[in-house]
N, C-alpha and C. Protein backbone atom coordinates (compact mmCIF):
# COMPACT_ATOMS: atom_id res chain seq x y z
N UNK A 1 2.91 -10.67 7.12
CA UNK A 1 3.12 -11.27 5.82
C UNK A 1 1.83 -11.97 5.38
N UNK A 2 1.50 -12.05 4.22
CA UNK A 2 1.06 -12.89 3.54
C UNK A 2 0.65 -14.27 3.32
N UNK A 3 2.12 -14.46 3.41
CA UNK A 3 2.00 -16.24 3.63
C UNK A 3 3.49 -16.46 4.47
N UNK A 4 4.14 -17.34 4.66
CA UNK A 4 4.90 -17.53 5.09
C UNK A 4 6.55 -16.95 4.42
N UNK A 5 7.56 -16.71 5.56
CA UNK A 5 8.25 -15.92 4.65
C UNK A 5 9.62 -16.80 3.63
N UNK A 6 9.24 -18.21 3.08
CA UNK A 6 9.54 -18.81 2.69
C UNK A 6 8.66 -20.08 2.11
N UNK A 7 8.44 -20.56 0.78
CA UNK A 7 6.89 -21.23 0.61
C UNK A 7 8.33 -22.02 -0.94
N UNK A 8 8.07 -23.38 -0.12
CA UNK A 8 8.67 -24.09 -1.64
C UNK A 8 7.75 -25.00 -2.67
N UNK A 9 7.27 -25.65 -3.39
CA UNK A 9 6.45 -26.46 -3.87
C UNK A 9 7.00 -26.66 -4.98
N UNK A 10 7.49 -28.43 -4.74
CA UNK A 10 8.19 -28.87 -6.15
C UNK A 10 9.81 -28.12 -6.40
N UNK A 11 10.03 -27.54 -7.47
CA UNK A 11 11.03 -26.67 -7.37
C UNK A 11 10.85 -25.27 -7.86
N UNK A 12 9.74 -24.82 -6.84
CA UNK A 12 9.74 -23.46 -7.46
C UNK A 12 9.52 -23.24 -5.76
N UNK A 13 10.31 -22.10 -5.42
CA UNK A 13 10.98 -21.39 -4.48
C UNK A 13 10.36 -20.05 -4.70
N UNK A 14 9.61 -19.24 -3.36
CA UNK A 14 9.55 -17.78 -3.00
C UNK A 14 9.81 -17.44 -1.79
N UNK A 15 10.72 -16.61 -1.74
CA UNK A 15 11.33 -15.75 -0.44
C UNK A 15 10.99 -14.64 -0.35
N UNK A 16 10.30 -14.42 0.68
CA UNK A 16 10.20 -13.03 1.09
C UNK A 16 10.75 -12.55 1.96
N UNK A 17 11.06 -10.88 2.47
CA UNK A 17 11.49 -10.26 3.23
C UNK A 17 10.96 -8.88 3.84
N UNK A 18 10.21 -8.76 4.62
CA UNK A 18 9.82 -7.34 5.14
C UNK A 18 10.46 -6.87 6.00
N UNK A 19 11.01 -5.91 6.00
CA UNK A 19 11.73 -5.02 7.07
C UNK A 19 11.56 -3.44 6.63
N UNK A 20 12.43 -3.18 7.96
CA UNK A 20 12.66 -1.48 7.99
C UNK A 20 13.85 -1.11 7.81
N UNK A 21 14.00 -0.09 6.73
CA UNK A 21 15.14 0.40 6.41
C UNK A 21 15.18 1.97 6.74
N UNK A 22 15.82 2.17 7.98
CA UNK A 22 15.36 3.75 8.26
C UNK A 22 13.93 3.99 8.49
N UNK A 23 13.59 5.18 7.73
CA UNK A 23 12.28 5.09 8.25
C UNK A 23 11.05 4.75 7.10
N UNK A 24 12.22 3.58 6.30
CA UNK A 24 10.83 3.38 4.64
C UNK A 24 10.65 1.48 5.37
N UNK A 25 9.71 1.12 4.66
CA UNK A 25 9.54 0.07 4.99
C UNK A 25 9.57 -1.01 3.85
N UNK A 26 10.54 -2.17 3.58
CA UNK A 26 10.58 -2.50 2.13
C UNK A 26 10.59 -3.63 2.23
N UNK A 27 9.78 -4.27 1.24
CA UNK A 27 9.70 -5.84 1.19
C UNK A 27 10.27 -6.33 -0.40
N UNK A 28 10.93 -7.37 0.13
CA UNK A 28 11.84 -8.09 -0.99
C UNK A 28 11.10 -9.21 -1.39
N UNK A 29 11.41 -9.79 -2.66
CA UNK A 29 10.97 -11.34 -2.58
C UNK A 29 11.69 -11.64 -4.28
N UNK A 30 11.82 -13.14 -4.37
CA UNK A 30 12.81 -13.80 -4.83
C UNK A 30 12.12 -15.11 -5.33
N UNK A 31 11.15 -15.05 -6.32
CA UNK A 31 10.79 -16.14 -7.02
C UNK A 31 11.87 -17.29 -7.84
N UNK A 32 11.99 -18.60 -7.65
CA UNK A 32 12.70 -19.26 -8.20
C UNK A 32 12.66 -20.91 -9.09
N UNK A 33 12.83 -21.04 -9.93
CA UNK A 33 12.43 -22.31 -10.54
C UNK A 33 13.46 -23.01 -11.36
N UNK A 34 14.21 -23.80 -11.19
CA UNK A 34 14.86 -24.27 -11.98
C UNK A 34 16.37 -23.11 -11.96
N UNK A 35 16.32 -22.96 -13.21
CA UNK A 35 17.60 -22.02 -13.92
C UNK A 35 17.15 -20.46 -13.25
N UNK A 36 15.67 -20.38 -13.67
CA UNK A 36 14.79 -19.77 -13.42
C UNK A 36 14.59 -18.75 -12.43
N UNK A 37 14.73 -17.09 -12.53
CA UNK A 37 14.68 -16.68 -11.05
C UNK A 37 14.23 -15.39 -11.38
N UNK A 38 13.31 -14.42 -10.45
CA UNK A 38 13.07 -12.92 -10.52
C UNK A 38 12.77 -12.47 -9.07
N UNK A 39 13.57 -11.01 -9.07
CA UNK A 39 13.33 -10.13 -7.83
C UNK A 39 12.93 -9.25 -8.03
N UNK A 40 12.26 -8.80 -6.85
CA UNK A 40 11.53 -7.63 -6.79
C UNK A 40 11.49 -7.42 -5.47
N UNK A 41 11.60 -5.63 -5.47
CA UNK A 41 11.45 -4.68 -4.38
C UNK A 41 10.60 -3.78 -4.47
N UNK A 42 10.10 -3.56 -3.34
CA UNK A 42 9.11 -2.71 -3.12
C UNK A 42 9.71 -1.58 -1.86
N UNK A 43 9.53 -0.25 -2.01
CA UNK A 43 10.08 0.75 -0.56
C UNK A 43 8.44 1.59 -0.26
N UNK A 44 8.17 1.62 0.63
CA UNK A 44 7.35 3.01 1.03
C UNK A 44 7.66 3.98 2.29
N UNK A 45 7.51 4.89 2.14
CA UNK A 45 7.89 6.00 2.91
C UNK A 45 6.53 6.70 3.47
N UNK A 46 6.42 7.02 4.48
CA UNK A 46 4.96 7.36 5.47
C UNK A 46 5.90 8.40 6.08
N UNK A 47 5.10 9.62 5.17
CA UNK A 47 5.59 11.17 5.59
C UNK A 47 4.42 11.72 6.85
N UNK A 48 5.12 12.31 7.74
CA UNK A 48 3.90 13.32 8.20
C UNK A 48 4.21 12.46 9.82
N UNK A 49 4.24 11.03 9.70
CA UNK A 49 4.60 10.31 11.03
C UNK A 49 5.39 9.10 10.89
N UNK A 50 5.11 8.62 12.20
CA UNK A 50 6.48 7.51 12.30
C UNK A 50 5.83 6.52 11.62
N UNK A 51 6.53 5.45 10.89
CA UNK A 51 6.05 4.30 10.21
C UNK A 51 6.62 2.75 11.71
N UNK A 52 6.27 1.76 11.41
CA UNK A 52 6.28 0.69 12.58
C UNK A 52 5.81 -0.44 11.57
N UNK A 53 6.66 -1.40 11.34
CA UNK A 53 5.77 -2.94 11.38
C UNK A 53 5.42 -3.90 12.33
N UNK A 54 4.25 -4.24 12.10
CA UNK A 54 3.65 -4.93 13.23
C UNK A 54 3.43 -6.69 12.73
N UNK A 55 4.23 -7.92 13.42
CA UNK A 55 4.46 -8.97 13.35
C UNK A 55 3.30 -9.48 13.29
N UNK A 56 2.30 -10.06 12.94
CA UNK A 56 1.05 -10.91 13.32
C UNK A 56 1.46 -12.65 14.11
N UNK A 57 1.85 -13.18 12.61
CA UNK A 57 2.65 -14.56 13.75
C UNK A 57 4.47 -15.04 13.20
N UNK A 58 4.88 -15.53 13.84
CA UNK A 58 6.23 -16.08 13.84
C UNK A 58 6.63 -16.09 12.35
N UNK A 59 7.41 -16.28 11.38
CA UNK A 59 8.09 -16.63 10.64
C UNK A 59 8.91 -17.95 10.82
């Protein structure tokens, strides 16, 4: 990840999520402020071989 898979400041809120779904790999995340909120997904698929995420540090 990026940054951590949860980052609050004040009241604005982002959640993220990377995982594996089968064999695509998709990250979520969940901006939030107030009333205030947007999601977004992302999928990729790695044809030809196996796909794997690799942890760097803890969550």
């Amino acid at each position: 990840m990026l940054r951590p898979s949860m980052v609050s400041i004040a009241d604005h809120t982002a959640i993220s999520k990377l995982f594996m779904h089968g064999k695509q790999i998709i990250l979520t995340q969940k901006f939030a402020e107030g009333e205030y909120f947007c999601r977004l997904a992302v999928g990729i698929t790695i044809v030809g071989r196996d796909a794997a995420l690799a942890r760097g540090e803890p969550n």
